[in-house]
Each structure stands twice: as C-alpha cells, then as structure tokens.
Protein backbone atom coordinates (compact mmCIF):
# COMPACT_ATOMS: atom_id res chain seq x y z
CA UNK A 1 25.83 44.19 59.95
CA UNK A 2 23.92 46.22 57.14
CA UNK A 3 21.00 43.67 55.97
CA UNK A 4 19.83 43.17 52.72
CA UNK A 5 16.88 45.53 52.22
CA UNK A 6 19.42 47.97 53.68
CA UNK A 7 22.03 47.40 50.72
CA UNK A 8 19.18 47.44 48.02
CA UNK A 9 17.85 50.88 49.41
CA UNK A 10 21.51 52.53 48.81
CA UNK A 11 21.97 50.94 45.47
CA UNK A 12 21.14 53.62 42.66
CA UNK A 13 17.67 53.47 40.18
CA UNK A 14 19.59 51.76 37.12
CA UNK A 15 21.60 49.33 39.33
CA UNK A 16 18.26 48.20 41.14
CA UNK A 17 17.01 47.25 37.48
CA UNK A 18 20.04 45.41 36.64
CA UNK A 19 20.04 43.27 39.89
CA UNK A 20 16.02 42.51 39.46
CA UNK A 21 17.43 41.16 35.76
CA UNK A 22 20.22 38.99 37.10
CA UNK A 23 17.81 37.57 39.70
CA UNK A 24 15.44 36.54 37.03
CA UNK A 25 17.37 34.88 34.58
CA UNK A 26 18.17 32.25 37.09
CA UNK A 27 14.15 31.09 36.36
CA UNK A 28 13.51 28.82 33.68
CA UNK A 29 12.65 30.90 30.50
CA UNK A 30 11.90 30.20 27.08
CA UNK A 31 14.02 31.23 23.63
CA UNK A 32 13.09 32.54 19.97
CA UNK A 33 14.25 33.80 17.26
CA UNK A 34 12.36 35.36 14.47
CA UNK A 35 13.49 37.62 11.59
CA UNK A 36 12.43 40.04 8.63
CA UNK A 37 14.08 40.00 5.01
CA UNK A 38 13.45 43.26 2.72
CA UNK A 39 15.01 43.25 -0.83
CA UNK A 40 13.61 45.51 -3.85
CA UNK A 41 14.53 47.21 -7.18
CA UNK A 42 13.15 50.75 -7.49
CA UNK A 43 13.20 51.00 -11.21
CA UNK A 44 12.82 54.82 -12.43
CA UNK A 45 13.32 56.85 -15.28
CA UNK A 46 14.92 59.89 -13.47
CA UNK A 47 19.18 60.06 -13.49
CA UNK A 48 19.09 60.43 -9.63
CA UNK A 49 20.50 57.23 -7.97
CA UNK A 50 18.94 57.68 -4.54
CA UNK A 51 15.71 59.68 -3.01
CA UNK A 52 17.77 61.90 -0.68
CA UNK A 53 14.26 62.50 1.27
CA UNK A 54 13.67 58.93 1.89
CA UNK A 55 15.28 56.86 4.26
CA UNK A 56 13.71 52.97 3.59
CA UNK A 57 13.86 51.96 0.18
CA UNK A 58 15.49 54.89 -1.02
CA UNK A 59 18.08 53.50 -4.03
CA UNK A 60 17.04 54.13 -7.57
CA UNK A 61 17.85 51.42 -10.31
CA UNK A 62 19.99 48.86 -8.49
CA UNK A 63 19.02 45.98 -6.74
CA UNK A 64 19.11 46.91 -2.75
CA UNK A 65 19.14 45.25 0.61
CA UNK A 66 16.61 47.56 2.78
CA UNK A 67 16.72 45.59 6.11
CA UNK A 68 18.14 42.22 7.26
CA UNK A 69 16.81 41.72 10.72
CA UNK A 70 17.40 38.97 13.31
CA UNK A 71 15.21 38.95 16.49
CA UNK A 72 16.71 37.10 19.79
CA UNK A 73 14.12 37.07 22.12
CA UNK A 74 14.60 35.23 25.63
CA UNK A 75 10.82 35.48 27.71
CA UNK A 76 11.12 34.18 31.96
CA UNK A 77 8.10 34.86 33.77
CA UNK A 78 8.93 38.15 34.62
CA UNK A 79 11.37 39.06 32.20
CA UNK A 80 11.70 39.09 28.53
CA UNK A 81 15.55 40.36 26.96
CA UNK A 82 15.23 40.94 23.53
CA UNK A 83 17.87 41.82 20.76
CA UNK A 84 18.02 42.31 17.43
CA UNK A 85 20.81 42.68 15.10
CA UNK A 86 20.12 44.69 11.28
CA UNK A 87 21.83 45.09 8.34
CA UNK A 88 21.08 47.07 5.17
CA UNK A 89 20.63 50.27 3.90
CA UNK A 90 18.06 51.08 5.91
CA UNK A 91 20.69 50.82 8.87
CA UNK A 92 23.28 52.63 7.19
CA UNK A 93 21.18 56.10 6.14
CA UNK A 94 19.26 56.38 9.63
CA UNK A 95 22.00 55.15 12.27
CA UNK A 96 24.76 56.79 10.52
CA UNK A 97 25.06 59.70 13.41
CA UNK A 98 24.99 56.76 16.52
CA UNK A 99 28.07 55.47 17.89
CA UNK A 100 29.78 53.28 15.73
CA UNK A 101 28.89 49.83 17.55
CA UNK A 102 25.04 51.10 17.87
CA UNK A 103 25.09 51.03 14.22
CA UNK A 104 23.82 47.69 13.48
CA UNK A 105 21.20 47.59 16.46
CA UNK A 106 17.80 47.66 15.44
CA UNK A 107 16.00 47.30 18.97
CA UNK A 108 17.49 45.75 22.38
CA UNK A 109 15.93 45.98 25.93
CA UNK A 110 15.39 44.10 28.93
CA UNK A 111 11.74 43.69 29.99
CA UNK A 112 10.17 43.30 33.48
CA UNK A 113 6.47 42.31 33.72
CA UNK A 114 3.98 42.31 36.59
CA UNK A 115 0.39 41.61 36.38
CA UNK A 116 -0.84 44.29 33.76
CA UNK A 117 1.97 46.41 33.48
CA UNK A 118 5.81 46.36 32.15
CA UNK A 119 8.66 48.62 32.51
CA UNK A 120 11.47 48.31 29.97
CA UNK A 121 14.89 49.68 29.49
CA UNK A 122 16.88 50.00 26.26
CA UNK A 123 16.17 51.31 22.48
CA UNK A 124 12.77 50.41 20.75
CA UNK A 125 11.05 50.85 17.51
CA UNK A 126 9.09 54.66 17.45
CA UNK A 127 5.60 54.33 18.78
CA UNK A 128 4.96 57.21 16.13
CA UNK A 129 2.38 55.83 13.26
CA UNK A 130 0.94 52.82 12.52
CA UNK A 131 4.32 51.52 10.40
CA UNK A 132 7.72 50.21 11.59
CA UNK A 133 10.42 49.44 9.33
CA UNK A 134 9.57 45.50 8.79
CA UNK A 135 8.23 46.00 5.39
CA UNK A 136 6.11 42.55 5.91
CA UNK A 137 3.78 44.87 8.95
CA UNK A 138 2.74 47.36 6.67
CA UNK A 139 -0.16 47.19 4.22
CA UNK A 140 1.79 48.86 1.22
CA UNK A 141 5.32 47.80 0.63
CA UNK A 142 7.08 51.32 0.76
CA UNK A 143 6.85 53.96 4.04
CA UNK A 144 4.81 56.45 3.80
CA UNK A 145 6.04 59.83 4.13
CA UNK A 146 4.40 60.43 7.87
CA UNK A 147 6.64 57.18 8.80
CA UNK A 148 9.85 58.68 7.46
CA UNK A 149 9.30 61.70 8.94
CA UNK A 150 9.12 60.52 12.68
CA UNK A 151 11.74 58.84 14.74
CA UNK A 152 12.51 55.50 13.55
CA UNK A 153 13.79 54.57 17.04
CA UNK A 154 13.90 55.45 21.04
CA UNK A 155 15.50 55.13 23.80
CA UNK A 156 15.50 55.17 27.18
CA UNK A 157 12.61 53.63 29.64
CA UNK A 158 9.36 52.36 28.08
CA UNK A 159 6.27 52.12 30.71
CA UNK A 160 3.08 49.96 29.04
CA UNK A 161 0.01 49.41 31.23
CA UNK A 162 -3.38 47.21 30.10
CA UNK A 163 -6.01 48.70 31.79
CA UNK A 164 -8.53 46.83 30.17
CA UNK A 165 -9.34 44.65 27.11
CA UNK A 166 -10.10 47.43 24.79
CA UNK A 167 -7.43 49.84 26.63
CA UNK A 168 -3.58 50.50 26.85
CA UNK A 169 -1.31 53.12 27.03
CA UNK A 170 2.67 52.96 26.70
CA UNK A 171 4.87 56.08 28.67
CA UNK A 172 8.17 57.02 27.74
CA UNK A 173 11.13 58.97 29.10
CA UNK A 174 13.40 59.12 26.59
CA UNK A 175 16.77 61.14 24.89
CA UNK A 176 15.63 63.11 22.44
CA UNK A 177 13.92 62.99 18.91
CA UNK A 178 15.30 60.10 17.42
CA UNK A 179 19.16 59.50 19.92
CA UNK A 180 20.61 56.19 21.15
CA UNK A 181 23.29 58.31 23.37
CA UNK A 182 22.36 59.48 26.31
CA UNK A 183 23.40 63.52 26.60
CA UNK A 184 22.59 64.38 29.73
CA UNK A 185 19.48 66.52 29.06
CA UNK A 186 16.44 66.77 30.86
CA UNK A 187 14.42 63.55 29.41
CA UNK A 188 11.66 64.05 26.88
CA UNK A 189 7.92 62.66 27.10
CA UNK A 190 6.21 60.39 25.04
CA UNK A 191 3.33 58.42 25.33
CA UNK A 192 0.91 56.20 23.02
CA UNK A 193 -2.90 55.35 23.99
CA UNK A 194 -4.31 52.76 22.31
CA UNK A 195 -7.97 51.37 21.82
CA UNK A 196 -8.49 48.30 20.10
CA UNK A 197 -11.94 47.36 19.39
CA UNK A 198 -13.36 43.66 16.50
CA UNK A 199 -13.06 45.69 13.64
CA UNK A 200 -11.42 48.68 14.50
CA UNK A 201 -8.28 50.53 16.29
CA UNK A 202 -7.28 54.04 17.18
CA UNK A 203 -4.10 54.93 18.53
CA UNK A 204 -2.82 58.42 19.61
CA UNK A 205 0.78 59.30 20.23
CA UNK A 206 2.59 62.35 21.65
CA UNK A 207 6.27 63.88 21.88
CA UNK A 208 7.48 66.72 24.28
CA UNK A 209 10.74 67.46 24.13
CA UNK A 210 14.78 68.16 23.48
CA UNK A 211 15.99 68.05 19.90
CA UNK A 212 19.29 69.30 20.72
CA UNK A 213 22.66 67.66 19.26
CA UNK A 214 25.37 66.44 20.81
CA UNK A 215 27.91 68.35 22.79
CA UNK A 216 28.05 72.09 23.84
CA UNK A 217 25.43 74.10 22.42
CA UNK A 218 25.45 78.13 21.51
CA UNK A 219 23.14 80.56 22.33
CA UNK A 220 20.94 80.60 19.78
CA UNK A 221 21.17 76.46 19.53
CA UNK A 222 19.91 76.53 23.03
CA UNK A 223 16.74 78.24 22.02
CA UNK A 224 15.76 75.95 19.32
CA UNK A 225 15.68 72.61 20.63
CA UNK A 226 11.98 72.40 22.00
CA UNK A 227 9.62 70.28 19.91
CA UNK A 228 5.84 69.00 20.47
CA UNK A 229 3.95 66.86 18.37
CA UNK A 230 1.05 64.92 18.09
CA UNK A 231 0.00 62.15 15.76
CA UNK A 232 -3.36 59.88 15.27
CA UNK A 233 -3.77 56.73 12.78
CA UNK A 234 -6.90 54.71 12.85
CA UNK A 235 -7.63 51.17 11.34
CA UNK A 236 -10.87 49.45 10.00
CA UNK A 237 -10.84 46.09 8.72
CA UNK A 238 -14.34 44.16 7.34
CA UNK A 239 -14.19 40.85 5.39
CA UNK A 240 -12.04 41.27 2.93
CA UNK A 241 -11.21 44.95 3.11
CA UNK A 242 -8.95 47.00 5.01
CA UNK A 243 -8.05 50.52 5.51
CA UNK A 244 -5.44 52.60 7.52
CA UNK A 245 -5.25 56.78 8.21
CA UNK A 246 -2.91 58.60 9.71
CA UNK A 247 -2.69 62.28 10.45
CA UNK A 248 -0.31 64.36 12.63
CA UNK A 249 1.14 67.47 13.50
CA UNK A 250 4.32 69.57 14.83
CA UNK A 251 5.63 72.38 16.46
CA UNK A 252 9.16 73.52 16.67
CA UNK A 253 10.14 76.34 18.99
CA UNK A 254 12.49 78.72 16.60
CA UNK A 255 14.57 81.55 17.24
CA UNK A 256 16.62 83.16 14.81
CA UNK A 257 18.82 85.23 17.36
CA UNK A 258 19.30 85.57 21.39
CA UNK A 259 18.15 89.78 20.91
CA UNK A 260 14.48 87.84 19.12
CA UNK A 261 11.71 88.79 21.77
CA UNK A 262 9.50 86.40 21.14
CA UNK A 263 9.96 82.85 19.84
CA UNK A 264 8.51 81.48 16.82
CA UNK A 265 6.55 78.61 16.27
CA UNK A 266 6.70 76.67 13.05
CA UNK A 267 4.29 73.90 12.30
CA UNK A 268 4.23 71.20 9.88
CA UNK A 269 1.89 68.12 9.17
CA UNK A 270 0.59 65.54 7.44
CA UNK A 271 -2.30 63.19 6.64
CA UNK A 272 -2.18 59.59 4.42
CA UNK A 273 -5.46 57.21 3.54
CA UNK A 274 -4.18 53.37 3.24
CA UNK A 275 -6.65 50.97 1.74
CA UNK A 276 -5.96 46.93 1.09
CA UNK A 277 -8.50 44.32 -0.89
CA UNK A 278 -7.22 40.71 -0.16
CA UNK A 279 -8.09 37.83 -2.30
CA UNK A 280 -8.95 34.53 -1.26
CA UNK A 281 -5.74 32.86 -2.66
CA UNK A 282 -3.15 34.96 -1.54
CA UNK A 283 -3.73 38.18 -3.60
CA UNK A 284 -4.27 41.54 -2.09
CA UNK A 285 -4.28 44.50 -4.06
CA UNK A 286 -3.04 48.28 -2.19
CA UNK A 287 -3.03 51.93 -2.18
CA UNK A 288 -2.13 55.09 -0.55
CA UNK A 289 -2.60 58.78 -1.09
CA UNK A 290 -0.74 61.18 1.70
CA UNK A 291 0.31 64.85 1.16
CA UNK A 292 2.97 66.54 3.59
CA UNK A 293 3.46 70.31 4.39
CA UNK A 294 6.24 72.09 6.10
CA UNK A 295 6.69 75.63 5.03
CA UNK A 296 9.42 76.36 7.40
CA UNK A 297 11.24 73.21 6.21
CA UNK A 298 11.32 71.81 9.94
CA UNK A 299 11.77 68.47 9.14
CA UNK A 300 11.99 68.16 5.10
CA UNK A 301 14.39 69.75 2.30
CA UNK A 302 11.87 69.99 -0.15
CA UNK A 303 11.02 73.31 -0.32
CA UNK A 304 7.77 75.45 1.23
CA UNK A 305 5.23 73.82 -0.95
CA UNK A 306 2.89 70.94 -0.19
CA UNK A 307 4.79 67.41 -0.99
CA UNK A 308 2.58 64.12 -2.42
CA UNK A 309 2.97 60.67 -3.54
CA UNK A 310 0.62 58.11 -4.58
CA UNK A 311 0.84 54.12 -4.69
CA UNK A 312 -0.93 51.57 -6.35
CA UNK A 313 0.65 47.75 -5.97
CA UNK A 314 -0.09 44.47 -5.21
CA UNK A 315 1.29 41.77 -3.27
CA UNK A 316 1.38 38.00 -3.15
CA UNK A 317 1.87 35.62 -0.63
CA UNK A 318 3.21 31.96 -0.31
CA UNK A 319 2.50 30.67 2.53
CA UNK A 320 3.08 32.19 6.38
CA UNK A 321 6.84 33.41 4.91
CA UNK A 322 7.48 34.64 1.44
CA UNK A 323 5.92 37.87 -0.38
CA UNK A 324 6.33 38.78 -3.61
CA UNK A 325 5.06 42.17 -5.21
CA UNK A 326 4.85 45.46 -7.23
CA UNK A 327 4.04 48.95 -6.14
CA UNK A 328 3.90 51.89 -8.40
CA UNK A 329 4.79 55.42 -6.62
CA UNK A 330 3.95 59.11 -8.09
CA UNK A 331 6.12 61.84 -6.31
CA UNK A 332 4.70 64.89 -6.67
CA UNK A 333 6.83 68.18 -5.45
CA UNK A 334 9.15 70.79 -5.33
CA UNK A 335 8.57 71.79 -9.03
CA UNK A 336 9.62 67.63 -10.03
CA UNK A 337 8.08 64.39 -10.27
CA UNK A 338 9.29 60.89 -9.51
CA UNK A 339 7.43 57.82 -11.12
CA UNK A 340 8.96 54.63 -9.43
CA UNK A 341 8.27 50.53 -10.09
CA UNK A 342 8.69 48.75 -6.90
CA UNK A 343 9.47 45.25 -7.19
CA UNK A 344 9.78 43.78 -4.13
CA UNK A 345 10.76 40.23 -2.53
CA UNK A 346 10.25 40.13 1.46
CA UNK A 347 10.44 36.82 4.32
CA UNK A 348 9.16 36.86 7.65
CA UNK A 349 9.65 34.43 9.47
C-alpha cells in the first residue's frame, strides 16, 4: 500500500498547489469585498473621439466608464483567494486580445503564506511603476505615459519575500509581456525590490523576456521576441507635500531578416516628476511633467520624436469614499497638440 507522502511525491508541481489550497480552505478564514469606481468626461477641442495612444481614460467628449472594479477577497491563515471582476473601457481596449471569458478579469490568484514569504498563482496587476489602474492610488487622476506603456497585468507565479522592515522583493515567472494565456514558451523573469523608509520609498523593477504572439511563429518573428527592461520610481512625502518620479528604460532585440548578421538593439525610455500639495480640508492640488522617446517606435505609434504631456488638476475629497476633481492635460507630439479638461468623479470603497 503506497502511503501518503508517497502519492504527494508523484503528484505534479501545479496539482501539489491545488491540493495545499483545498486543504486550507477547510480553516476558518475571513471575507471582504472592496471596490474602485472611475467615471470622467475628457472635454477637448480636437474632432478626434478617442486618444488611440492611451489606454485609461482615453474617450474624447462623452461621458465614459474607465473601470468598475469589484474585489472578493477570502484571507485563512495561510491562504488568501482573491478575485476581482472589471468592467469599462479600460477592460475593453487592454483585454481585447485575451480569451473571451478573461475579458472581464482584472486580477485573480490564490495565495499561500508562510512566515515572511508568499508564493502566489494566477494574474496580477504589473509591478511596473508606481501606478495601477485604480484611479483613486494615484496622485494625479490620469496615467502617465510610463504607466501606459508597461504591462497592465501578469501572469503566472508571483514569489514576495520580507526580509526586513525596510526590505522586500517580489519574483516572477511569468508568460510574456503583458499575456493571460499560457503559450508554452520558456517563462520570462521579473522581479521588484522595494525599500520603504518614514518619508521615503524606492522601488526597482525588471523584465527579461518573450514577447512573442500566439501560435506558430516565422523566422524572422522568432528573432524578435527578446525584450529587457528596467524601471525605477521613487517617493518623498513631508507634511503636507508629496512627490513621485519615475524613470525607465528598454531594449528590444530586432532583426529585420534571418540573412541580418548581427541583431539590433532598439531602446526607448522615459522619465515623469509627480508632485501633490494637500490641504487641510480635503483639497490637494497636482501635477506632472513626463516626456517619452522611442525612435524605433518599439512600443508607441507616434512617430521618432520625443512625446510630452503636462497636468495641472486638483482633487477633492468627501470623506474615506468619494473624489471629485479636474485635471488639465497638454499633449505635446508628433507635429500636434492635445489640450484636454478632465473632470472626474471616482469611489473607493
């Protein structure tokens, strides 16, 4: 008779994980549920009716639904499951590649936890920059340029360790660039490292890895799908001031034909300052200066020159849920320019 430890050791890697989750469920647990609500009307003179290089908040003169977000969260003592359900278009311009029932998933993974370390499994929020798409976690209203130009999401197997109070570091194995479906690829790397000190924070993110798209690739497809970045953002905060910076950059293994002898290596960047003044009723006042480059057009359409926006805005809050605000933007680029009016009404709650 084949004992237990016996039966574990021939189960597979993914099956073990499952097993460990069914076990712990049967210990008493606690439940949540939290959510995000992002509504706005870009107002703008220009006769376009969307900002094909923007993802969040991207629809010109009509009143839109960015993100409708519910959070389920169930936490045991060594296991959290957490899923969230989205809707908006926020969903519908960045998940519009993902299998259809993946469409309306904004995060969902099992959890297990040991002393000062976790190991996850499922599809997360990018580690890449200091902003997610949750308007209500970001000092401005509208995404920078650096967070739109990053993976919005991951998946695959998230590693986090706390090494110490100040110290922690996050490792992940994941399928690609920005994919929910798995392709059978050799896994890429990722990893954040984060220091967190009273009044200030650094963080430092990486990605090595496949970019390739799904299905049977060609020669020359086969030669282009390595990509390495790596990104930095910093945050200060005294009194009644705060301020956020962000800076990364990327390289993309290119080859225009299998006879090429040598590879090229296109790069592209950018760099944002984010400063905040809060008030002591409520009122904080914002703004944001960033430029992009990508000559090669890596990961933009906008052409080989640099690419800028600034914001100035305001936003007020009433009580722990409900923000109201304004944010003016100033594209500058490609031989155009975009004014825009944000007006904005987000919950958290």
């Amino acid at each position: 008779m084949i004992n237990i430890a016996q039966q574990i050791k021939q189960l597979q890697p993914f099956n073990i994980f499952v097993v460990t989750c069914f076990i712990a469920l049967k210990l008493q647990g606690q439940f949540s549920i939290h959510g995000t609500y992002d509504t706005y009307l870009a107002s703008s003179l220009s006769q376009k009716d969307n900002l094909a290089f923007m993802v969040s908040h991207a629809a010109l003169n009509q009143l839109d639904l960015n993100l409708f977000e519910l959070e389920f969260r169930q936490e045991f003592k060594h296991l959290n499951l957490h899923f969230a359900p989205a809707m908006g278009s926020y969903m519908r311009r960045n998940y519009a590649q993902e299998t259809f029932w993946r469409r309306n998933v904004y995060e969902a993974y099992a959890e297990l936890i040991f002393q000062d370390a976790k190991l996850a499994f499922g599809s997360f929020s990018s580690p890449y920059t200091q902003e997610t798409p949750r308007g209500v976690d970001k000092l401005l209203y509208s995404r920078s340029l650096s967070a739109e130009y990053v993976p919005y999401y991951v998946a695959g197997l998230r590693y986090s360790q706390q090494f110490s109070e100040k110290f922690s570091a996050q490792l992940f194995l994941t399928n690609g660039w920005q994919r929910l479906h798995f392709t059978q690829v050799r896994p890429s790397i990722g990893a954040l490292l984060q220091w967190k000190f009273d009044t200030w924070s650094l963080n430092w993110s990486h990605f090595y890895g496949d970019i390739a798209p799904r299905g049977k690739l060609t020669a020359t497809a086969a030669l282009n799908r390595w990509r390495y970045f790596q990104e930095f953002n910093a945050g200060f905060k005294q009194g009644n001031y705060e301020w956020q910076a962000c800076a990364y950059i990327g390289l993309q293994r290119s080859v225009a034909d299998t006879n090429a002898i040598k590879p090229d290596n296109n790069i592209w960047g950018q760099a944002n300052l984010q400063l905040r003044k809060s008030f002591s009723n409520d009122w904080s006042l914002n703004a944001r200066m960033e430029v992009f480059w990508d000559p090669q057009q890596v990961v933009s359409a906008w052409g080989p020159k640099l690419f800028t926006s600034i914001s100035l805005g305001y936003i007020k809050q009433f009580g722990p849920v409900l923000q109201l605000g304004q944010e003016m933007r100033y594209f500058v680029g490609n031989e155009q320019q975009i004014p825009l009016l944000y007006t904005f009404l987000r919950l958290k709650f």
